[in-house]
Protein backbone atom coordinates (compact mmCIF):
# COMPACT_ATOMS: atom_id res chain seq x y z
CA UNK A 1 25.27 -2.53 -13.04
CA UNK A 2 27.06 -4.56 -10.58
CA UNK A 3 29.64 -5.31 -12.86
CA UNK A 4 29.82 -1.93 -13.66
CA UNK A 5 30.66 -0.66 -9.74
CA UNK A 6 33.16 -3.72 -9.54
CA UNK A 7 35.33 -2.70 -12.23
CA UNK A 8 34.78 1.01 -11.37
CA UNK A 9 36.29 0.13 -8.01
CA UNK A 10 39.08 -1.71 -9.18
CA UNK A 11 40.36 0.29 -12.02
CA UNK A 12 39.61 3.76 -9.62
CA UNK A 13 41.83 2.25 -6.49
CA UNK A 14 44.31 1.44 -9.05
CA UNK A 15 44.31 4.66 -10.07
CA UNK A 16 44.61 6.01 -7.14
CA UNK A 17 47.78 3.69 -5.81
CA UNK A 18 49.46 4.73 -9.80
CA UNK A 19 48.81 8.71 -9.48
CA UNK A 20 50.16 8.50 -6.07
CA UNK A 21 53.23 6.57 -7.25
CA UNK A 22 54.15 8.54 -10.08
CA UNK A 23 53.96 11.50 -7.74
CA UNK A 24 55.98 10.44 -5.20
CA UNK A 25 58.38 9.31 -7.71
CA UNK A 26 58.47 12.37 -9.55
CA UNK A 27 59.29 14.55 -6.58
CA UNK A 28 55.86 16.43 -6.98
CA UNK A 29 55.08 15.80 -3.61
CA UNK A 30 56.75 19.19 -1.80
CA UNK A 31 54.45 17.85 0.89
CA UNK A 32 57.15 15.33 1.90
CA UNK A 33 59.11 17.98 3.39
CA UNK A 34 57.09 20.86 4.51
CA UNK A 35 54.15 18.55 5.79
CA UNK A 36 55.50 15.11 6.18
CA UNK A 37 52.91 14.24 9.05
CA UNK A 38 49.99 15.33 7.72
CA UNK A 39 50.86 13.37 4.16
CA UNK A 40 51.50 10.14 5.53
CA UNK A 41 47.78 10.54 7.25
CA UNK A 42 46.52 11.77 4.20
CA UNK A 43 48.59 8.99 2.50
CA UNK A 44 47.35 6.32 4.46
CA UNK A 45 43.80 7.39 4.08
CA UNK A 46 44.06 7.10 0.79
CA UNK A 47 45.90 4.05 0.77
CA UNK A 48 43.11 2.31 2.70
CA UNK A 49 40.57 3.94 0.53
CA UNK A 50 42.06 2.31 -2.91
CA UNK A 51 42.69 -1.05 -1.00
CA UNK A 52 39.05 -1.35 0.04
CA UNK A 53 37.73 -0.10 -3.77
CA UNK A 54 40.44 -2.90 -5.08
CA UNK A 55 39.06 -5.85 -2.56
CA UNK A 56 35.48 -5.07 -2.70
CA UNK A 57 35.17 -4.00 -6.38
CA UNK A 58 36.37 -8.03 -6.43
CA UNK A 59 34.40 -9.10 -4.18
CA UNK A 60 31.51 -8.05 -6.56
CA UNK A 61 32.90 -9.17 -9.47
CA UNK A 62 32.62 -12.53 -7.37
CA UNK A 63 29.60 -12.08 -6.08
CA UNK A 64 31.08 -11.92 -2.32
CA UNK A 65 28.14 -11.95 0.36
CA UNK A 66 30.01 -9.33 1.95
CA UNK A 67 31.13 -6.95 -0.88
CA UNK A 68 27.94 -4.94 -1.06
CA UNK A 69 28.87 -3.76 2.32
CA UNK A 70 32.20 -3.14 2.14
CA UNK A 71 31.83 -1.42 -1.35
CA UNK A 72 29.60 1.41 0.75
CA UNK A 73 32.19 1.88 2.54
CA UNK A 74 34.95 2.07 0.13
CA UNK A 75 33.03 4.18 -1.99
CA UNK A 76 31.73 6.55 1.05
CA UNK A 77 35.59 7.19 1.41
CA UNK A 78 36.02 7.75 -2.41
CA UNK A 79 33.62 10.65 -2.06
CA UNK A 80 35.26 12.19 1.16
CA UNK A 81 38.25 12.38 -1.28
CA UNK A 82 36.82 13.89 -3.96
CA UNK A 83 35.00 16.45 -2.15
CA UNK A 84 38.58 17.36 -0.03
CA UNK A 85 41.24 17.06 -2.47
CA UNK A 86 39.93 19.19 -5.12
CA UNK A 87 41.02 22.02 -2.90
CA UNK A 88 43.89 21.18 -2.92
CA UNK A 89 44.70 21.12 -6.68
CA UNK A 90 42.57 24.02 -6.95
CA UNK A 91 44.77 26.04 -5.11
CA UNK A 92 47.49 25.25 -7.74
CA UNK A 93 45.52 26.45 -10.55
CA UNK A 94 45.37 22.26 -11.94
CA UNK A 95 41.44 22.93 -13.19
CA UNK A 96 41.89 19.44 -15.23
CA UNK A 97 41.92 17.49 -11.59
CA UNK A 98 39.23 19.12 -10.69
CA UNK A 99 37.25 18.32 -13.42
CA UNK A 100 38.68 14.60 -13.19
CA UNK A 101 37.76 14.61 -9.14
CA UNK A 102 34.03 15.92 -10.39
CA UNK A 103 33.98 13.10 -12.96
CA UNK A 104 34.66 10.37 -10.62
CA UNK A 105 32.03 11.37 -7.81
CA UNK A 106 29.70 10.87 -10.64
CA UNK A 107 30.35 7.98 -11.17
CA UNK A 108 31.02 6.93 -7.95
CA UNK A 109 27.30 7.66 -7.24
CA UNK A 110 26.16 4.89 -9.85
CA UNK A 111 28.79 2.84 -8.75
CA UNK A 112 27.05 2.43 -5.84
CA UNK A 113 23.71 2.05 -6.90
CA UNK A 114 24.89 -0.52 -8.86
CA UNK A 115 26.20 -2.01 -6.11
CA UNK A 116 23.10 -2.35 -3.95
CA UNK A 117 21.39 -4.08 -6.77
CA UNK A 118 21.00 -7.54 -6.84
């Protein structure tokens, strides 16, 4: 299990940090003009949320003393997110994303059981 919520951190953050990118890059953001305040919070939100899922799905993997912790965090922000942005894509009419966002709180939940296991 604690393998499980290691990797599930790492490949998730990565995820996140890649969706954003290809985005950004793909001028799908229309945020970036109309909102660009409120995106670079939002932005750096979820920029700290994928760095902390990267780091501490590691520090599991590694059996870090101080993952376990960090990982509650990381994943605590993980669910903020997918409880907030589906909204967002829902408003679009994007029902895949939403399904995707659903899919991942899951999982995030045995992530972090698996986490607290020792």
């Amino acid at each position: 299990m604690r393998r499980f919520a290691g990797w599930f951190g790492i490949v998730v953050g990565l995820g996140m940090t890649a969706m954003w990118a290809v985005f950004l890059l793909g001028g799908q953001v229309p945020e970036l003009r109309t909102a660009p305040v409120a995106l670079g919070f939002h932005l750096a939100a979820e920029g700290l949320t994928a760095f902390l899922l990267v780091t501490s799905g590691i520090g599991l993997l590694l059996d870090a003393q101080v993952a376990p912790q960090s990982y509650r965090v990381a994943i605590g922000m993980l669910l903020y997110t997918v409880i907030v942005s589906p909204g967002y894509f829902a408003q679009l009419g994007q029902w895949p994303f939403i399904v995707l966002f659903a899919a991942i709180g899951v999982a995030a939940l045995f992530a972090l059981r698996g986490a607290t296991l020792r």
